[in-house]
N, C-alpha and C. Protein backbone atom coordinates (compact mmCIF):
# COMPACT_ATOMS: atom_id res chain seq x y z
N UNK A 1 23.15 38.95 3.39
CA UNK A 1 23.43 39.67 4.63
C UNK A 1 24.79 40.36 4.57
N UNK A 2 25.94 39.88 4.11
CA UNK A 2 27.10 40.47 3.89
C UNK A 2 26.98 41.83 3.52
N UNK A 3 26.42 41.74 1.69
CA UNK A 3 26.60 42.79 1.31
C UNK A 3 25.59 44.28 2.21
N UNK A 4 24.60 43.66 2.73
CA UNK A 4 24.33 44.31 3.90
C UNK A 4 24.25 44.99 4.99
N UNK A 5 25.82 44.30 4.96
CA UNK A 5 26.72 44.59 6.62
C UNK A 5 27.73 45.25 5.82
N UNK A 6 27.90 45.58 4.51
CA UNK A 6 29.07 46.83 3.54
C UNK A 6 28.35 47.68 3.11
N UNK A 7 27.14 47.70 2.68
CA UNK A 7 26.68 49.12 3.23
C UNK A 7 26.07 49.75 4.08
N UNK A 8 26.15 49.52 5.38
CA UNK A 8 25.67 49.73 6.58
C UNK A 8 26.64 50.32 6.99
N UNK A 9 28.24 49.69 6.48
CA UNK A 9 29.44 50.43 7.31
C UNK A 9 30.04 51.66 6.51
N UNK A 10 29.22 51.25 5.17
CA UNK A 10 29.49 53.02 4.20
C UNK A 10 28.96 53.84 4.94
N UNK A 11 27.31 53.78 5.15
CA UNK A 11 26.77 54.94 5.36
C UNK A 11 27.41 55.39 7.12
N UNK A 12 27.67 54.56 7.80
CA UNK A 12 28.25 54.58 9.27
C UNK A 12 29.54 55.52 8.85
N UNK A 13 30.19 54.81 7.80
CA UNK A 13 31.28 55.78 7.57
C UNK A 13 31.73 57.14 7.09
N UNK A 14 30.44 57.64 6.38
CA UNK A 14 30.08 58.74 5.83
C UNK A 14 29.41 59.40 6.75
N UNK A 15 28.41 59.10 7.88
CA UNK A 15 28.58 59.90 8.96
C UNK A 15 29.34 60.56 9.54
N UNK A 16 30.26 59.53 10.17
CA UNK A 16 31.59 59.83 10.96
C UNK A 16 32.39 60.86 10.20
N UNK A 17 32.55 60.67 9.08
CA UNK A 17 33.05 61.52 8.23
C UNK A 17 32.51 63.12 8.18
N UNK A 18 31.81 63.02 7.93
CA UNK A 18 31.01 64.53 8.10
C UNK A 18 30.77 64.81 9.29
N UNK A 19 30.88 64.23 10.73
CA UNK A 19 31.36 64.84 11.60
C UNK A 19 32.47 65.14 12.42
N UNK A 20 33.34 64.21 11.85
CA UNK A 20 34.88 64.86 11.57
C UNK A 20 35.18 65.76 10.81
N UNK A 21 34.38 65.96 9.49
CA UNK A 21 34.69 67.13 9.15
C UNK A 21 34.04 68.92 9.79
N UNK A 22 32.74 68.65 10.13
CA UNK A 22 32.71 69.64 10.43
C UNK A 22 33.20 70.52 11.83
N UNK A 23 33.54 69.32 12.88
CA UNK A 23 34.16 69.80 13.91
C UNK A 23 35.72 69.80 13.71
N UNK A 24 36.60 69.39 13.33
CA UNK A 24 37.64 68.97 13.44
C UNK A 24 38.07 69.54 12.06
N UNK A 25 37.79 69.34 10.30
CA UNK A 25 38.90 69.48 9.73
C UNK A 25 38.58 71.14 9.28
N UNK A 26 37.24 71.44 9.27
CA UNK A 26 36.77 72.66 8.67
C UNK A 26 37.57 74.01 9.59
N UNK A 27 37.19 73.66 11.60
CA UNK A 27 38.18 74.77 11.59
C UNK A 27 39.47 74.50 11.65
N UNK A 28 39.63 73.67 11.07
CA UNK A 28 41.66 73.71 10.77
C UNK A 28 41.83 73.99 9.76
N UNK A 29 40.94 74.17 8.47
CA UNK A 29 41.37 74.17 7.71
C UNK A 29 41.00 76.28 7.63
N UNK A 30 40.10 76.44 8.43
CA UNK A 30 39.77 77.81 8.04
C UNK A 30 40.67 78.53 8.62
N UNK A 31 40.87 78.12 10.07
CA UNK A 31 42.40 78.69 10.52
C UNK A 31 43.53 78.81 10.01
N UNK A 32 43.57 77.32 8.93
CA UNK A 32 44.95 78.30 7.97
C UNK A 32 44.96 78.75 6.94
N UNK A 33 43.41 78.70 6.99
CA UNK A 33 43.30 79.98 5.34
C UNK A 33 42.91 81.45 6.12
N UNK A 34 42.53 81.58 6.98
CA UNK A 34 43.38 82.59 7.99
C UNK A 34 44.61 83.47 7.57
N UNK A 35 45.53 81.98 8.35
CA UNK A 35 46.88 82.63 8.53
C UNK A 35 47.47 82.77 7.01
N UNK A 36 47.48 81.97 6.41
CA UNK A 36 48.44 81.65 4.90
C UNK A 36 47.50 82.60 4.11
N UNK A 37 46.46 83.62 4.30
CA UNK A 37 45.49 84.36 3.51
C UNK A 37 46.36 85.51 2.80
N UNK A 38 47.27 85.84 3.40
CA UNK A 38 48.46 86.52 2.31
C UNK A 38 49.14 85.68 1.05
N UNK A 39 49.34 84.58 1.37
CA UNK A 39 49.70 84.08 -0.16
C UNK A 39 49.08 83.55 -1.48
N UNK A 40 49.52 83.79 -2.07
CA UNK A 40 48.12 83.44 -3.87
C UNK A 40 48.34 82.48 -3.33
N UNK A 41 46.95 81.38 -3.68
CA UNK A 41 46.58 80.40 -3.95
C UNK A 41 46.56 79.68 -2.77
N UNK A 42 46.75 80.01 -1.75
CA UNK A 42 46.42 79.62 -0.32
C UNK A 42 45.67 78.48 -0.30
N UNK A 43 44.37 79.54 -0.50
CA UNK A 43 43.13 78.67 -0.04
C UNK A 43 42.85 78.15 -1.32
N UNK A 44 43.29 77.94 -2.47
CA UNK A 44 42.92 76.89 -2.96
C UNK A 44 43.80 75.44 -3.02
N UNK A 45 44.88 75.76 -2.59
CA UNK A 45 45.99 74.69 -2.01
C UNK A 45 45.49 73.71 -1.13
N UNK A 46 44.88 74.41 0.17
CA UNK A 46 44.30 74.03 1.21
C UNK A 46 42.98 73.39 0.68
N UNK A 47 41.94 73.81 -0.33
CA UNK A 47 40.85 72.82 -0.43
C UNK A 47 41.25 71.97 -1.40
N UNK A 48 42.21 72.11 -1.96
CA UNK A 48 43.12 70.81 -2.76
C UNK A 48 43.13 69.44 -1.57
N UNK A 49 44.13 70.13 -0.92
CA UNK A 49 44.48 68.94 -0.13
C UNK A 49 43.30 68.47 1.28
N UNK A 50 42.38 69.50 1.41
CA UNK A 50 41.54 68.72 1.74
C UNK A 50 40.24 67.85 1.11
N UNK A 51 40.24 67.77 -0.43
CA UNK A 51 39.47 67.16 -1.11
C UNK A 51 40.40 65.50 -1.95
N UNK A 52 41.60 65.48 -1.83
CA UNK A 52 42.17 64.67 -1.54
C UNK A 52 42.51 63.76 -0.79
N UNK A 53 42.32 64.36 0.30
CA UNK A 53 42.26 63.15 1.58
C UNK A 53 40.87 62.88 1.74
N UNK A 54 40.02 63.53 1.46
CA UNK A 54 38.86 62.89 1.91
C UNK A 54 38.54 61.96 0.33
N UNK A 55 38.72 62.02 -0.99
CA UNK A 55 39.76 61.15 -1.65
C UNK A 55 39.89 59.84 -1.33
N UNK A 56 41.19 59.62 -0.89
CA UNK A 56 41.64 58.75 -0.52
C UNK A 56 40.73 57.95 1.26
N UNK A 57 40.31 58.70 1.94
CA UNK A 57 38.86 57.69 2.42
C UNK A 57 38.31 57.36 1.86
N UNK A 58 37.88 57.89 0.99
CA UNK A 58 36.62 57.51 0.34
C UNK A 58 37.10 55.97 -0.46
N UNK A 59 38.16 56.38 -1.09
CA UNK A 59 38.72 55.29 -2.11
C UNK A 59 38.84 54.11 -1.17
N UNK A 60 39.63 54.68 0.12
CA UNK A 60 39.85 53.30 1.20
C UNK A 60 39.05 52.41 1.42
N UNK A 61 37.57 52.87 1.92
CA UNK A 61 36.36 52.13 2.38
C UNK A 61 35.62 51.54 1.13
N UNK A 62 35.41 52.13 0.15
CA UNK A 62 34.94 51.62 -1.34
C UNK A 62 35.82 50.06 -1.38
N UNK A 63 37.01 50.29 -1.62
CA UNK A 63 37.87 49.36 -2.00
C UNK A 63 37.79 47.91 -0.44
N UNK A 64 37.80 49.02 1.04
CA UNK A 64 37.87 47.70 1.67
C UNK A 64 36.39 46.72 1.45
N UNK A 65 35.40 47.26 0.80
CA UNK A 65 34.81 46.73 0.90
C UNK A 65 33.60 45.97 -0.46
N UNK A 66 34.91 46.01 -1.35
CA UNK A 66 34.68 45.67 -2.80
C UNK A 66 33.60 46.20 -3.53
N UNK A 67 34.18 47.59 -3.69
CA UNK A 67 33.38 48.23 -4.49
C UNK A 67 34.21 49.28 -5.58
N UNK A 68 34.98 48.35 -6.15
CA UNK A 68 36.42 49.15 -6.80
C UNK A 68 35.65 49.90 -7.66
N UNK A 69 34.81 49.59 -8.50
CA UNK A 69 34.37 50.23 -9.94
C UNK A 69 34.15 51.59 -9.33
N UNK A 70 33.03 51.71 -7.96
CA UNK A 70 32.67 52.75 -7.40
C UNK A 70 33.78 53.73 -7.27
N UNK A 71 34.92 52.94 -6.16
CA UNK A 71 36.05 53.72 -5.92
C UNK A 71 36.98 54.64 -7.03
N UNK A 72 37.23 53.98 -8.20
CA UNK A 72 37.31 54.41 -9.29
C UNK A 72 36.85 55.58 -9.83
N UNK A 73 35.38 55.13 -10.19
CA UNK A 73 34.59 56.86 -10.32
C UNK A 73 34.85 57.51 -9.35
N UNK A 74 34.90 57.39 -8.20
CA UNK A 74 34.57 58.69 -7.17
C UNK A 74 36.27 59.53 -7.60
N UNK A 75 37.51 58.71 -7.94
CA UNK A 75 38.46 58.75 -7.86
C UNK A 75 38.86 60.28 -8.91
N UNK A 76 38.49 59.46 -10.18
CA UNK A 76 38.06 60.08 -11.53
C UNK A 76 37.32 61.62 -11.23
N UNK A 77 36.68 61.67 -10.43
CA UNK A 77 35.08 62.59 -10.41
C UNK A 77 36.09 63.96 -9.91
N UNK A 78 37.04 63.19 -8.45
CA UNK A 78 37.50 64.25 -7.96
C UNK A 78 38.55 64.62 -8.63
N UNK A 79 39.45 64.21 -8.96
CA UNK A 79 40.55 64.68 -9.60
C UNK A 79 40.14 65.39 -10.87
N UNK A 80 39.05 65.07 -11.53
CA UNK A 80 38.45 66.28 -12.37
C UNK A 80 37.88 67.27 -11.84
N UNK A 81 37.50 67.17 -10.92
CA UNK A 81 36.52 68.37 -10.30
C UNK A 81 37.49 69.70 -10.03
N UNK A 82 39.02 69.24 -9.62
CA UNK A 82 39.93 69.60 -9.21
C UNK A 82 40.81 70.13 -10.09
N UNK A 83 40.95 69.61 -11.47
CA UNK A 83 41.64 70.02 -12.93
C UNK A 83 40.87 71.43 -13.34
N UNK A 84 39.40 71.25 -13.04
CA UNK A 84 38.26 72.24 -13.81
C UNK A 84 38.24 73.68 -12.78
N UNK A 85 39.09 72.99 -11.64
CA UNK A 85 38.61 74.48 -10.41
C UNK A 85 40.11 75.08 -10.61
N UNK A 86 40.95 74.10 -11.02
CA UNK A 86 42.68 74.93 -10.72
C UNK A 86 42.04 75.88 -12.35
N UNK A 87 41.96 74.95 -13.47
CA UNK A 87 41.73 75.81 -14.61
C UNK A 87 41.49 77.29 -14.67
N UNK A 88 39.35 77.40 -13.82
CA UNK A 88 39.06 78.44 -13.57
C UNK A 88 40.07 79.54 -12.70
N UNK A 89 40.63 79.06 -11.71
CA UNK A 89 41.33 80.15 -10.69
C UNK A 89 42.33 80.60 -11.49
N UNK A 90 43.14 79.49 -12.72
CA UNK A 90 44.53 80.39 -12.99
C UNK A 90 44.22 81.03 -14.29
N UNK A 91 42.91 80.74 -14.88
CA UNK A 91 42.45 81.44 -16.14
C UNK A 91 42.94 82.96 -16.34
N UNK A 92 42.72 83.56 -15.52
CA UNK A 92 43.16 84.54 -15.61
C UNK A 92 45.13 85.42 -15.74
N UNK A 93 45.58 84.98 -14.93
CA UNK A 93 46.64 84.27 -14.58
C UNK A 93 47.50 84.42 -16.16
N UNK A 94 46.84 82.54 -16.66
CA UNK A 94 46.93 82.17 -18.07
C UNK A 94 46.62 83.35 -19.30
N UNK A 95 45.74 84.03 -19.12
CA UNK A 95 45.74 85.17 -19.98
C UNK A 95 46.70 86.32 -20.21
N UNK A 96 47.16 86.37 -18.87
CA UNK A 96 48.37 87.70 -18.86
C UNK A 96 49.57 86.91 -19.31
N UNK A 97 49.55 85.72 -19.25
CA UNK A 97 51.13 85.21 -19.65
C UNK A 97 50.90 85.04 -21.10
N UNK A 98 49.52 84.69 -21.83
CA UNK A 98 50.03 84.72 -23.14
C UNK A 98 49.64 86.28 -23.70
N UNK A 99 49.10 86.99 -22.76
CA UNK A 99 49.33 88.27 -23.50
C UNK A 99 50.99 88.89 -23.75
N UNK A 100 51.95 88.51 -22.75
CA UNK A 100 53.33 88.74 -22.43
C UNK A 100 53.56 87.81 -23.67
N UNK A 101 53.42 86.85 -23.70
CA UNK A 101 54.28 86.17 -24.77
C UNK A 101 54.12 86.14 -26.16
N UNK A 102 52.95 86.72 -26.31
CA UNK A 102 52.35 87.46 -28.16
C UNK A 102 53.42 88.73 -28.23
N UNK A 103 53.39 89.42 -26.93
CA UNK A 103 53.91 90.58 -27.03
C UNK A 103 56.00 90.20 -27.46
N UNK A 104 56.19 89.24 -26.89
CA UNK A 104 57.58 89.12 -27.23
C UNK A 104 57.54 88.67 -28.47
N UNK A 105 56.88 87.91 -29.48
CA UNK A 105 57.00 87.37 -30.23
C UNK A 105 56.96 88.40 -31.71
């Protein structure tokens, strides 16, 4: 029955979650990719740090409720997901600087 009553309060919690996100963090977060929409990398700053905190929930409830290995992967999953998306966005970016720096050499 325990382990029962820990995932009953995942999926309870992953509700709540997705409806905090869609009322509450989505338009805050679109409002300041809005306003900050003049500066590079804005909006990918902004889904940085909102895939981080939801992150660290995720990790919270995993862990309060002994499921570290889980918490772990999910941990792993995002912070790669996040290495592979900065990669793609500055790829380009990365190309003009080593075209500049063949050129000095």
């Amino acid at each position: 029955m325990g382990k029962l009553h820990s995932i009953i309060s995942i999926i309870f919690f992953f509700l709540f979650l997705t409806q905090v996100y869609q009322f509450v963090l989505y338009p805050l977060f679109s409002e300041l990719a809005s306003v900050t929409n003049v500066l590079p990398y804005s909006k990918l700053i902004l889904y940085t740090a909102l895939l981080l905190l939801f992150n660290q929930l995720i990790k919270a409830i995993l862990e309060e409720q002994e499921y570290e290995a889980l918490s772990k992967g999910v941990d792993i999953a995002v912070r790669g997901s996040l290495i592979l998306l900065w990669i793609q966005q500055l790829k380009p970016a990365m190309s003009q600087l080593t075209v500049l720096l063949q050129k000095l050499s």
